[in-house]
Protein backbone atom coordinates (compact mmCIF):
# COMPACT_ATOMS: atom_id res chain seq x y z
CA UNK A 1 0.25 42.75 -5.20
CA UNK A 2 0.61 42.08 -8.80
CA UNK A 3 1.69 38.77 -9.84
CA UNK A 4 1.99 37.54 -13.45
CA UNK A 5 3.33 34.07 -15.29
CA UNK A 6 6.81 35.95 -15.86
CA UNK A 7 7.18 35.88 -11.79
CA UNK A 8 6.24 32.25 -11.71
CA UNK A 9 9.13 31.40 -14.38
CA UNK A 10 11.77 33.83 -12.64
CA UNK A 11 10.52 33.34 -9.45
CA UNK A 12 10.29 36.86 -8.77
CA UNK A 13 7.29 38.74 -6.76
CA UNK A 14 6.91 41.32 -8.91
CA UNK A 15 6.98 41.91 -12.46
CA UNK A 16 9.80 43.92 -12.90
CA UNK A 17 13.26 43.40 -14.28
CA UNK A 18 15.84 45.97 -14.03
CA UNK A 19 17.91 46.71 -17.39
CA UNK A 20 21.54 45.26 -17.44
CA UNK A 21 23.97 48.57 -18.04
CA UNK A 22 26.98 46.81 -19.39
CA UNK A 23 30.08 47.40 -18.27
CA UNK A 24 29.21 49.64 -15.43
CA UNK A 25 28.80 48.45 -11.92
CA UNK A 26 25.53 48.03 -10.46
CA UNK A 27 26.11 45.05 -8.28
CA UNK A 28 24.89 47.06 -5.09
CA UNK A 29 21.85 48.20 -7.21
CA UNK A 30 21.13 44.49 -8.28
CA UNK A 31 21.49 43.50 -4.72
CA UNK A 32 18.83 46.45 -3.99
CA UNK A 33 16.36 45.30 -6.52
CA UNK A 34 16.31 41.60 -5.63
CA UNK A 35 15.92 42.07 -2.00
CA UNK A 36 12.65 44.64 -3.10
CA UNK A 37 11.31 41.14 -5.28
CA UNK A 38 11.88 42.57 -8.79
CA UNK A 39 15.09 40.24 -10.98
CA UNK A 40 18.28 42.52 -10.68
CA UNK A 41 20.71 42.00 -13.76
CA UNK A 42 24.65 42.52 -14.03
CA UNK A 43 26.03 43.64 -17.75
CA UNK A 44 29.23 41.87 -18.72
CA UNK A 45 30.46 44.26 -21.85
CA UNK A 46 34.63 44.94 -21.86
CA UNK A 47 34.73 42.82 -18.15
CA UNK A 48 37.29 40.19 -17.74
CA UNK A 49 35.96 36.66 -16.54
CA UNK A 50 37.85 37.44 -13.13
CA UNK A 51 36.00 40.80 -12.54
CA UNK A 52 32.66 39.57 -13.50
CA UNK A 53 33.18 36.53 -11.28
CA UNK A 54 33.37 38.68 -8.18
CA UNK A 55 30.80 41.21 -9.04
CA UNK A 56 28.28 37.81 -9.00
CA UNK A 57 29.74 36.63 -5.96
CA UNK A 58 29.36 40.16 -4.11
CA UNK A 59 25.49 40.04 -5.52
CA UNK A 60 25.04 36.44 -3.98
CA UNK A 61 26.58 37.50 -0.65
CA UNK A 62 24.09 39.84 -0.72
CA UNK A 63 20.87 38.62 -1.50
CA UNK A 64 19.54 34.65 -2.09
CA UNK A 65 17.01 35.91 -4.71
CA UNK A 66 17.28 35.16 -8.54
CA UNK A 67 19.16 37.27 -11.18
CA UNK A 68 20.56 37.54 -14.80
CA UNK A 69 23.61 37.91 -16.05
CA UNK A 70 23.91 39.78 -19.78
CA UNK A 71 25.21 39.47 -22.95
CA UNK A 72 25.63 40.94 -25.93
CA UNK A 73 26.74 40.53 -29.21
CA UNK A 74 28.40 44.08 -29.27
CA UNK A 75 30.77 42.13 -28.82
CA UNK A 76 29.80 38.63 -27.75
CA UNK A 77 33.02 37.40 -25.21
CA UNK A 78 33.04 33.67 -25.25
CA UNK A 79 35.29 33.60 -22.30
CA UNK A 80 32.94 35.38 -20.04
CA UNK A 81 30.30 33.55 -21.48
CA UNK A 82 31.64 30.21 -20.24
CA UNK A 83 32.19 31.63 -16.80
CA UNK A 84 28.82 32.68 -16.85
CA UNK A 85 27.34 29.03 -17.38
CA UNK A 86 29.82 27.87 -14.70
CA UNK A 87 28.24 30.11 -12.06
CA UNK A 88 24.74 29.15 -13.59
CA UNK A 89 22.53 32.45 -12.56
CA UNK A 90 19.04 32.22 -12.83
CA UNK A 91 18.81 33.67 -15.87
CA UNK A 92 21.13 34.57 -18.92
CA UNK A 93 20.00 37.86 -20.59
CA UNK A 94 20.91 38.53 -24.42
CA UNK A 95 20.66 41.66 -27.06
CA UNK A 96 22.09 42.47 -30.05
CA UNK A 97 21.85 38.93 -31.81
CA UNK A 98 20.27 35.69 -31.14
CA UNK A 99 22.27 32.74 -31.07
CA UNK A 100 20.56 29.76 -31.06
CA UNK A 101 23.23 27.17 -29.98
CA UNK A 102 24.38 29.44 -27.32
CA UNK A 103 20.36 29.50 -25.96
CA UNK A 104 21.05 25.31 -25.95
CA UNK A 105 24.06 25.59 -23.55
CA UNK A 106 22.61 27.40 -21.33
CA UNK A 107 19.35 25.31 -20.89
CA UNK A 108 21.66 22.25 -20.87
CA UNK A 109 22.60 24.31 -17.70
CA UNK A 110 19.49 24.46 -16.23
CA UNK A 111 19.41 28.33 -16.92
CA UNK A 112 16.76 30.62 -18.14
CA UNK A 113 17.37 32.60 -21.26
CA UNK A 114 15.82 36.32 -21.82
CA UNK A 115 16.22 37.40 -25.07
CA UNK A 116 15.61 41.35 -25.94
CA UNK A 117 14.21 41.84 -29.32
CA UNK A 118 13.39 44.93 -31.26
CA UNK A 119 11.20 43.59 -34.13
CA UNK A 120 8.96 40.75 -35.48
CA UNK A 121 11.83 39.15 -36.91
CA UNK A 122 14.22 38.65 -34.28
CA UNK A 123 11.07 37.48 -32.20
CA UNK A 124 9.92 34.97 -34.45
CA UNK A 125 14.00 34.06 -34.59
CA UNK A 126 14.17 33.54 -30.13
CA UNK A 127 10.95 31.99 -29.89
CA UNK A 128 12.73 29.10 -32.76
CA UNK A 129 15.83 28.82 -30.65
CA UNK A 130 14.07 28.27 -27.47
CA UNK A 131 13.94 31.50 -25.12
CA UNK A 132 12.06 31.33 -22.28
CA UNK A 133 11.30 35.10 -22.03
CA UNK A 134 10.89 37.63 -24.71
CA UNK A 135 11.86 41.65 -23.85
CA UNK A 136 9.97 43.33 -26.59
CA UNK A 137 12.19 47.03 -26.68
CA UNK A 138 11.00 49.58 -27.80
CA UNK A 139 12.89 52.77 -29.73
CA UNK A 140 12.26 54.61 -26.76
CA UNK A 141 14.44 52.87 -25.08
CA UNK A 142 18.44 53.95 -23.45
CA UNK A 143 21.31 52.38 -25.15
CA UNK A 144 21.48 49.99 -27.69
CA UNK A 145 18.05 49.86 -29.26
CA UNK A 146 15.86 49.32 -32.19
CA UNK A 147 13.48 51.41 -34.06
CA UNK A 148 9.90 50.34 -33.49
CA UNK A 149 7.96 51.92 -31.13
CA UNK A 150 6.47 50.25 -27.63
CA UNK A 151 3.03 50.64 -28.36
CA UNK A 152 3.37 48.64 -32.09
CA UNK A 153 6.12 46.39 -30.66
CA UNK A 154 4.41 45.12 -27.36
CA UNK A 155 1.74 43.81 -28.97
CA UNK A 156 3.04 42.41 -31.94
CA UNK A 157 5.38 40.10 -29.79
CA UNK A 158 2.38 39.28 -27.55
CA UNK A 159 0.72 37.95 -30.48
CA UNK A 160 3.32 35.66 -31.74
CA UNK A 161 4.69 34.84 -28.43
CA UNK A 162 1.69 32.30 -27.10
CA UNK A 163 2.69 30.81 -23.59
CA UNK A 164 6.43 32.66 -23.69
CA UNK A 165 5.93 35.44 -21.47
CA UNK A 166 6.64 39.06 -23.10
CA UNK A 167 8.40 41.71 -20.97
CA UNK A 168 7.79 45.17 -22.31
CA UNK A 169 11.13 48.01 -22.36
CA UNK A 170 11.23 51.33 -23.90
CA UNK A 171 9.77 54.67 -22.37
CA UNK A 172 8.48 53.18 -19.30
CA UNK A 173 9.77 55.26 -15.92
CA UNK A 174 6.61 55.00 -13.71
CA UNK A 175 3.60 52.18 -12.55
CA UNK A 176 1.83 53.61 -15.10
CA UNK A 177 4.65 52.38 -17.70
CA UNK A 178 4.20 48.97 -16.08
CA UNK A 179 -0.11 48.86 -15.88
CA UNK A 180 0.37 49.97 -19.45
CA UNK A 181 2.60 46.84 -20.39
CA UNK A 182 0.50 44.53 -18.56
CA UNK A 183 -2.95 46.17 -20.80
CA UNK A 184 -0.70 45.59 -23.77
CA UNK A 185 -0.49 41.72 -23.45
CA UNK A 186 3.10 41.90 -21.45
CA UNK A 187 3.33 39.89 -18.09
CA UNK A 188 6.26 42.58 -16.96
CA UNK A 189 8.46 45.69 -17.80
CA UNK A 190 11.78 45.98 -17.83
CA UNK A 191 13.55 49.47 -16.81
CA UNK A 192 16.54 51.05 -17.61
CA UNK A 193 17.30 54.45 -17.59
CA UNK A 194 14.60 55.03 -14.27
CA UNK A 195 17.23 53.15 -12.19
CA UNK A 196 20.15 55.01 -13.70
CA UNK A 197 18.38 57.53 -11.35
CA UNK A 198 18.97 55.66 -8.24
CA UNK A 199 21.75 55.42 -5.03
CA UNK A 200 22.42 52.10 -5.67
CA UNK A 201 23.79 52.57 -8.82
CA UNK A 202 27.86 52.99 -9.76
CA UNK A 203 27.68 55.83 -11.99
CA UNK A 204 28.30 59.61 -11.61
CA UNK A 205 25.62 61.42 -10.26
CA UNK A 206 26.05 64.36 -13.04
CA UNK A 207 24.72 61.57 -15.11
CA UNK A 208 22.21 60.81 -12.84
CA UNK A 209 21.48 65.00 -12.33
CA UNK A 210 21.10 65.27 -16.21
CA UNK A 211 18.56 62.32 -16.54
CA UNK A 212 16.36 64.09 -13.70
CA UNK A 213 16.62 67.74 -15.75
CA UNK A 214 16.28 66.19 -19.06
CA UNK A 215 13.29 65.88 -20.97
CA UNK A 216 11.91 63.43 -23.67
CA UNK A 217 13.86 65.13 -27.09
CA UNK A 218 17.70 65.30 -24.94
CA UNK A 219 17.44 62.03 -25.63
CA UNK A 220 18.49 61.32 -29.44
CA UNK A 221 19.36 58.27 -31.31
CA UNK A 222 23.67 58.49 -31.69
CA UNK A 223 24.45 58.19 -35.32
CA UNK A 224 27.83 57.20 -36.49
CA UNK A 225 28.28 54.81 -33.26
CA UNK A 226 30.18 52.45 -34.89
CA UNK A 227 33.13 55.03 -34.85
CA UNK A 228 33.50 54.97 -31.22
CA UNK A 229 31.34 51.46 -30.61
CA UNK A 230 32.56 47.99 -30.14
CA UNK A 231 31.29 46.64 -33.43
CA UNK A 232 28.97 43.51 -33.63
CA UNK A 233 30.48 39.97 -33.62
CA UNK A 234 27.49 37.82 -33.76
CA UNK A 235 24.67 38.17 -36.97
CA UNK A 236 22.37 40.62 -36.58
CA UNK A 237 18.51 40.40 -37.44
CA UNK A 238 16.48 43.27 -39.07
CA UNK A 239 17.87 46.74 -39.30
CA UNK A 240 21.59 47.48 -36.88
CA UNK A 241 20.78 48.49 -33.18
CA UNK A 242 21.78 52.09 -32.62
CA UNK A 243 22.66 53.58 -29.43
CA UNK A 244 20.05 56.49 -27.84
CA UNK A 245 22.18 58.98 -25.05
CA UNK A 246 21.68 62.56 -24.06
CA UNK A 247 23.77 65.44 -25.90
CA UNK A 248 27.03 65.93 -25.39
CA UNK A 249 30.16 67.50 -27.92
CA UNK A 250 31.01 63.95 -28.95
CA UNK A 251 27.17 62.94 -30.02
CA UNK A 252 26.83 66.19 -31.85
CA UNK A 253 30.04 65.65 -33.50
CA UNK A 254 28.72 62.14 -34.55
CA UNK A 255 25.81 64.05 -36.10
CA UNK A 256 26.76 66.42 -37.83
CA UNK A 257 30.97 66.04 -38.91
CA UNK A 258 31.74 62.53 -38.19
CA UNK A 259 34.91 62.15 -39.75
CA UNK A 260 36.46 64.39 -37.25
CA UNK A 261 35.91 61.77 -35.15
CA UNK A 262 38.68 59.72 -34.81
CA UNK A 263 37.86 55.93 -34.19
CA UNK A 264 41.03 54.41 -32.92
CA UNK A 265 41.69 57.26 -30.35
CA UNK A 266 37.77 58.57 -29.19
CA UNK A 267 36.68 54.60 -29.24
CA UNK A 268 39.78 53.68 -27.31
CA UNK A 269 39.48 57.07 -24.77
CA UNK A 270 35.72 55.82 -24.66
CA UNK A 271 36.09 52.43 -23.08
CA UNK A 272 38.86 53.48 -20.67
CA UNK A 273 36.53 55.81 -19.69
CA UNK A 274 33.74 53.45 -19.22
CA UNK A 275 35.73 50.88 -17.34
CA UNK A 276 36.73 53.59 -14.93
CA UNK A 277 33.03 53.36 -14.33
CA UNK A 278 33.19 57.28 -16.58
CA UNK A 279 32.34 57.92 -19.94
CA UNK A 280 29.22 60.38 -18.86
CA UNK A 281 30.93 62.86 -20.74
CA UNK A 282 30.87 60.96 -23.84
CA UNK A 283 28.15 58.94 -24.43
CA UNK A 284 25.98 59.13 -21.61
CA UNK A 285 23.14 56.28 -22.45
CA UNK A 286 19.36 57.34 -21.86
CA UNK A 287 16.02 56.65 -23.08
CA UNK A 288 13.15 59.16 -23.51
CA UNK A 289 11.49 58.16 -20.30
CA UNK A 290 14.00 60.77 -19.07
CA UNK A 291 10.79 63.25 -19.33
CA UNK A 292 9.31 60.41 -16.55
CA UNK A 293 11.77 61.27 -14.09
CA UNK A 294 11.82 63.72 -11.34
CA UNK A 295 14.32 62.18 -8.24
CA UNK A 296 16.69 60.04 -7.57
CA UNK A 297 15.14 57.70 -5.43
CA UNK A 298 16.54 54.52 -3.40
CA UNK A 299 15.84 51.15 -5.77
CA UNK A 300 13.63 49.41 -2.99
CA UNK A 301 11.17 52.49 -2.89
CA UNK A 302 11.39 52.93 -6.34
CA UNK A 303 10.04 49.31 -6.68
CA UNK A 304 7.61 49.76 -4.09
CA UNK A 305 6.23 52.59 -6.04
CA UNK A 306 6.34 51.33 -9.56
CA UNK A 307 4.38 48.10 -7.86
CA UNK A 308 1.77 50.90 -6.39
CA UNK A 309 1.28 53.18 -9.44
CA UNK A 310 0.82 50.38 -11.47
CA UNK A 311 -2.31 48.74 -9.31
CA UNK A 312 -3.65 52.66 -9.00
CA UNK A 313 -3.67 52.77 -12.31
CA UNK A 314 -5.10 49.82 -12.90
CA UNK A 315 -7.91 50.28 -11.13
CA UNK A 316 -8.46 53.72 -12.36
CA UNK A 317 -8.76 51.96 -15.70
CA UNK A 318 -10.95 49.23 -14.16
CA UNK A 319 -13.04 52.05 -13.26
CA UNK A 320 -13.63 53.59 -16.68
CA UNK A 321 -15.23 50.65 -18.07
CA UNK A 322 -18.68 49.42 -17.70
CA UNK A 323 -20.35 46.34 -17.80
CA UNK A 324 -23.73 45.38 -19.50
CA UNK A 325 -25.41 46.53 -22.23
CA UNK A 326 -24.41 50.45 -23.65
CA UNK A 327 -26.63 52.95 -22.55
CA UNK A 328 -29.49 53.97 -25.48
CA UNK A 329 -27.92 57.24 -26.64
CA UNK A 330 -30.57 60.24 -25.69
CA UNK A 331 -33.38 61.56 -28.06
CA UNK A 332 -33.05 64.97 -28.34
CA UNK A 333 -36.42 67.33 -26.64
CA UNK A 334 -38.08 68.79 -29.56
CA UNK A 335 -37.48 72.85 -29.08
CA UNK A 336 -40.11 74.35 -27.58
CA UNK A 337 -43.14 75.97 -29.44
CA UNK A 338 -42.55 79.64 -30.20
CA UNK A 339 -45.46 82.30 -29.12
CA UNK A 340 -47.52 84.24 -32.03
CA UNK A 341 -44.98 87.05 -33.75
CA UNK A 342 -46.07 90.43 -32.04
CA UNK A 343 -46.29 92.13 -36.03
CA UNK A 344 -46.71 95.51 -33.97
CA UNK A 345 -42.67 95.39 -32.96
């Protein structure tokens, strides 16, 4: 079984988190994940207090294992913020800014804080106000997201990090996602748009049916999302998270005519949609790792199997390197001598 520092800290028995997916509901999914020994998280984005309060409740009923509750600066909601350090989860997750005295509240109650980061800069920026766990995201990644690949990202974090363990998101949808993390430095990966593709969670299955069909380039960075976004409310660091979703009329709009878009009326139409537990048809959020996946698959198998890819390969890796010294490359035979030239041919 694979065990790192980051399950220690989370007390978790695997090193998997599962991506908070704001406003939509994937209580029964959290439930799902923390019973299967990865950390389950619950978004909080356009939620009132009272809502939120008995989504955590429901996941408590249903399992006795940690999880985090997210937040965002897109926008930040002090309200549900405070009822979040009166329930006191396990762990507070946060993206899209990182707010210092807000980190200090919620170690003052005894909570964990996660902070997702898409360059150096905002690393070097958590690791000052205090988090406990660093999610190094990648471009690759669903929703909001930054612009630095996994592979450059990963390790950069990993070397500034020291004892602060580094979870690895963007692109990964399989064990060998996660083995590939865990070569990179990271003591876990965090997955999004995989468990979009799951039972468990609250969203339409079309959006689930286009993740499975999609591949790698249906899944494009939005431009213009601050037309139909929430906008920021907390300081950002580094260059503005953009949103990455599969096609649909409204992203190609964005693209290529965006002042046909109409703000007030497509952002309002966007987040009624959303809170219905919609807005597929609009901005359905996924990362490239779409090309990764091929089912929709119950979250405690799909656990089970990230757990077991990763360990396969692992040790197929294992096996590919030798120990001792390298082998004295081979000295060519000389060619062999040629016969007497027959002059009579």
């Amino acid at each position: 079984m694979l065990r790192t520092r980051l399950c220690d800290l989370l007390d978790i028995a695997v090193p998997v988190v599962v991506a908070p997916f704001g406003p939509w509901d994937e209580t029964a999914l959290a439930v799902e994940v923390c019973r299967a020994g990865a950390l389950g998280s619950l978004g909080t984005a356009l939620r009132r207090p009272s809502e939120l309060r008995a989504q955590w409740q429901r996941v408590r009923e249903g399992t006795d294992r940690p999880f985090a509750v997210n937040h965002t600066g897109r926008p930040f909601d002090p309200e549900a913020f405070a009822a979040t350090l009166e329930f006191a989860p396990a762990a507070i997750s946060f993206h899209m800014g990182v707010p210092a005295d807000l980190v200090a509240r919620a170690h003052d109650a005894g909570i964990r804080w996660i902070q997702a980061v898409g360059d150096v800069r905002a690393a070097e920026a958590a690791l000052e106000a205090g988090a406990d766990v660093l999610v190094a995201q990648g471009t690759e990644a669903g929703g909001n997201g930054g612009w630095v690949g996994s592979l450059v990202l990963v390790p950069a974090v990993v070397d500034l990090a020291g004892d602060v363990p580094v979870v690895a998101a963007g692109g990964i949808a399989d064990g060998r996602g996660l083995a590939a993390a865990l070569a990179l430095g990271a003591q876990g990966a965090s997955l999004g748009t995989r468990f979009l593709a799951t039972p468990e969670m609250g969203v339409d299955q079309e959006w689930k049916d286009r993740i499975v069909a999609a591949d790698a380039t249906d899944a494009v960075k939005v431009p213009h999302s601050e037309r139909v976004m929430p906008r920021f409310t907390l300081p950002q660091i580094g260059q503005p998270y953009a949103p990455r979703a599969l096609r649909t009329e409204l992203v190609s709009r964005l693209e290529r005519a965006p002042e046909t878009v109409d703000p007030e009326r497509v952002g309002h139409e966007l987040r009624a949609r959303v809170r219905a537990g919609g807005g597929h048809d609009l901005l359905p959020f996924a990362g490239q790792s779409v090309q990764l996946v091929h089912d929709v698959v119950p979250a405690r198998e799909l656990v089970a199997r990230l757990v077991a890819e990763a360990e396969e390969a692992l040790r197929t890796a294992a096996g590919a390197v030798t120990t001792g010294p390298a082998p004295r490359p081979r000295t060519p035979a000389p060619p062999a001598a040629r016969g007497p030239v027959d002059q009579r041919a």
